[in-house]
C-alpha atoms as a PDB file:
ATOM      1  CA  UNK A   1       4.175 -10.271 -11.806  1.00  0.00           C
ATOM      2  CA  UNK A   2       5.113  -7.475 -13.863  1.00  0.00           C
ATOM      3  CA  UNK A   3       1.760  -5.358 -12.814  1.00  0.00           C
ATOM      4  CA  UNK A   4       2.846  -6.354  -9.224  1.00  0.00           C
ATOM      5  CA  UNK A   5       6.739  -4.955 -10.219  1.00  0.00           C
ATOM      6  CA  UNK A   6       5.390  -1.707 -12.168  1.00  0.00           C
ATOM      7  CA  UNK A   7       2.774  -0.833  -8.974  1.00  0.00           C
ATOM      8  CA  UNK A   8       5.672  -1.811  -6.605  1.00  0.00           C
ATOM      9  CA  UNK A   9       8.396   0.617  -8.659  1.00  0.00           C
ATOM     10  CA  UNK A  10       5.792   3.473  -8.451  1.00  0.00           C
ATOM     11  CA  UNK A  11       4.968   3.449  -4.563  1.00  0.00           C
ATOM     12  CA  UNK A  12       8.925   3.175  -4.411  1.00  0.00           C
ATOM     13  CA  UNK A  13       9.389   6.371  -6.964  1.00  0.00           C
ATOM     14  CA  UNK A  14       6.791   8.071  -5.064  1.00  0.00           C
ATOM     15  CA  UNK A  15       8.350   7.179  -1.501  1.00  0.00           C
ATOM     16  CA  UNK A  16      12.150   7.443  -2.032  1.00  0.00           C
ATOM     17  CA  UNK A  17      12.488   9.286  -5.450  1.00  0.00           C
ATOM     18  CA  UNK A  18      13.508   8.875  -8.729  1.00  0.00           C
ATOM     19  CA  UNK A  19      16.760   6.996  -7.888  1.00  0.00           C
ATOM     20  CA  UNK A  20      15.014   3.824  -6.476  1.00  0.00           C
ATOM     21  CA  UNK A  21      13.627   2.728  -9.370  1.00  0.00           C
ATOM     22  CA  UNK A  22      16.953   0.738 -10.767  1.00  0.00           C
ATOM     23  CA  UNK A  23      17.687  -0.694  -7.506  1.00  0.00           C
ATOM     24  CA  UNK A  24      14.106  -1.485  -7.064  1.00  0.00           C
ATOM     25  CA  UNK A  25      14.233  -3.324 -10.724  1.00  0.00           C
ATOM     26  CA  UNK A  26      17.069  -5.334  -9.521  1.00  0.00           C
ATOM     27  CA  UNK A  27      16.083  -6.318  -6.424  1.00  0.00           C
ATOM     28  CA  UNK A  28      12.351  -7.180  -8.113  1.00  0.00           C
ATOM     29  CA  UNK A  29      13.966  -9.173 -10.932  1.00  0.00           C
ATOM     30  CA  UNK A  30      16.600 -11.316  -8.469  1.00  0.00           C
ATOM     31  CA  UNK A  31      13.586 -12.615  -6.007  1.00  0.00           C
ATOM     32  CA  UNK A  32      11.005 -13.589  -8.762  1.00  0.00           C
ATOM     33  CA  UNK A  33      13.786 -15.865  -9.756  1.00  0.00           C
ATOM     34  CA  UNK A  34      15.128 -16.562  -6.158  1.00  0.00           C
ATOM     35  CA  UNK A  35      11.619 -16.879  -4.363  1.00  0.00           C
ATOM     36  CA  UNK A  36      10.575 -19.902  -6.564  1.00  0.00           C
ATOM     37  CA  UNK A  37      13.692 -22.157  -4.879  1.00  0.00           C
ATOM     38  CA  UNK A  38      12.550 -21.324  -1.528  1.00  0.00           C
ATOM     39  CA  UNK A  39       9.964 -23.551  -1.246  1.00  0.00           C
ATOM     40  CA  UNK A  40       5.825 -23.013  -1.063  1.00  0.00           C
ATOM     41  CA  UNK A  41       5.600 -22.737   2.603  1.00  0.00           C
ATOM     42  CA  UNK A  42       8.443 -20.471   3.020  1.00  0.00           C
ATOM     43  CA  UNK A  43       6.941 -18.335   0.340  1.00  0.00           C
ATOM     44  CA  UNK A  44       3.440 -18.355   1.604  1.00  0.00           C
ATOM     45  CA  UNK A  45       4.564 -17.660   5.243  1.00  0.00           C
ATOM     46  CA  UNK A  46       6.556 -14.259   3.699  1.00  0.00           C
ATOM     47  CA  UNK A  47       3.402 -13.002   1.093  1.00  0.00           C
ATOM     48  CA  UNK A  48       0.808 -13.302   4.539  1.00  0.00           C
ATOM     49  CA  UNK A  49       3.242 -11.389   6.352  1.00  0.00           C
ATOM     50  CA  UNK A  50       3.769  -8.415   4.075  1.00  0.00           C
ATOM     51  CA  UNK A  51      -0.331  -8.424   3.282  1.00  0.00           C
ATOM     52  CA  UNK A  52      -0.970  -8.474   6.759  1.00  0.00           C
ATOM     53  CA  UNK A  53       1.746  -4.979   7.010  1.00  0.00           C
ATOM     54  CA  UNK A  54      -0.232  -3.575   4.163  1.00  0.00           C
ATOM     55  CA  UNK A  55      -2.950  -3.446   6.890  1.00  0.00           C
ATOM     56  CA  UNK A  56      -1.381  -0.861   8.939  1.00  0.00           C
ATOM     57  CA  UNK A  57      -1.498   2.075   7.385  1.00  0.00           C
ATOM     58  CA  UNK A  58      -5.090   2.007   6.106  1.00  0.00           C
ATOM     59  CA  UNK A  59      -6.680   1.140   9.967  1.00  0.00           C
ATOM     60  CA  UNK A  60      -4.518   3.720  10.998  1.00  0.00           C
ATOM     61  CA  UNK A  61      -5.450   6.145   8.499  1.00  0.00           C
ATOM     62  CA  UNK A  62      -9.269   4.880   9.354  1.00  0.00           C
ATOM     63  CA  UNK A  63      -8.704   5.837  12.721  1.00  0.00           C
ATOM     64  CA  UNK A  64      -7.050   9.178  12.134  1.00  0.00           C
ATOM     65  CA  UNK A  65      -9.757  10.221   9.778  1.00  0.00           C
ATOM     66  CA  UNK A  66     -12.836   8.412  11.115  1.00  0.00           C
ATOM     67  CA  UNK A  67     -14.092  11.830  12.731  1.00  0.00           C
ATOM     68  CA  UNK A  68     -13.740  13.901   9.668  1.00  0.00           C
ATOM     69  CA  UNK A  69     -15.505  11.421   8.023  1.00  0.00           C
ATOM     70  CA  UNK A  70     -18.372  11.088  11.025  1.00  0.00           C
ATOM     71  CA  UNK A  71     -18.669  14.727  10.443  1.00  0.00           C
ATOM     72  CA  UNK A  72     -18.912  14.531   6.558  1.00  0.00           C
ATOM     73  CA  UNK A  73     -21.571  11.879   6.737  1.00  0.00           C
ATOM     74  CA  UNK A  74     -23.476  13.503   9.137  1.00  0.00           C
ATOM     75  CA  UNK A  75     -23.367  17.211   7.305  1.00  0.00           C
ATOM     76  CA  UNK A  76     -24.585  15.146   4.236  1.00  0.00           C
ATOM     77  CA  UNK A  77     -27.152  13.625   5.814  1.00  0.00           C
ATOM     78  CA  UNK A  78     -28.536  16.807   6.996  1.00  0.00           C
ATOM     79  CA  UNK A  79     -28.578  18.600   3.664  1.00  0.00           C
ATOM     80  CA  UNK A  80     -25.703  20.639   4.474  1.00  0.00           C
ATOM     81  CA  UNK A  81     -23.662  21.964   1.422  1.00  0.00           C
ATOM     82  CA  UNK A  82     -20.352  19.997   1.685  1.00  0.00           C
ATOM     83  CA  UNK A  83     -17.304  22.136   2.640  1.00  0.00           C
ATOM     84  CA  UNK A  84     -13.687  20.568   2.263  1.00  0.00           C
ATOM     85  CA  UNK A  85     -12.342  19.735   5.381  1.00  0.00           C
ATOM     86  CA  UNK A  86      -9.596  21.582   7.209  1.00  0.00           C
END
């Protein structure tokens, strides 16, 4: 839980700024007390959910970048010196 909080306050920081981490604390602190009275199924149903969101952004970023990295892998495989991508 509190590796979960801390990795949860950072993406926030890094997303919203500085001023989300209090709010964020709050918020964090309230459900890990609330989310137990809700019931296993409830809670289960909710944590699939937001795992299944995380998702998102990494097959869209795989789809975004899959040619850069087509053309990476086949440079390498070729012997040519790698370049950083524009």
């Amino acid at each position: 839980m509190v590796s979960w909080g801390f990795y949860g306050e950072e993406a926030a920081a890094f997303l919203f700024g500085e001023g989300i981490r209090w709010p964020y604390r709050l918020t964090f602190a309230t459900l890990a007390f609330v989310g137990p009275l809700g019931g296993l199924e409830a809670f289960l149903a909710i944590s699939d959910t937001l795992n299944g969101l995380m998702a998102l952004p990494n097959l869209l970023g795989l789809v975004l970048l899959g040619g850069v990295v087509g053309r990476l892998v086949y440079g390498f495989f070729r012997g040519e010196p790698w370049v950083p991508p524009r």
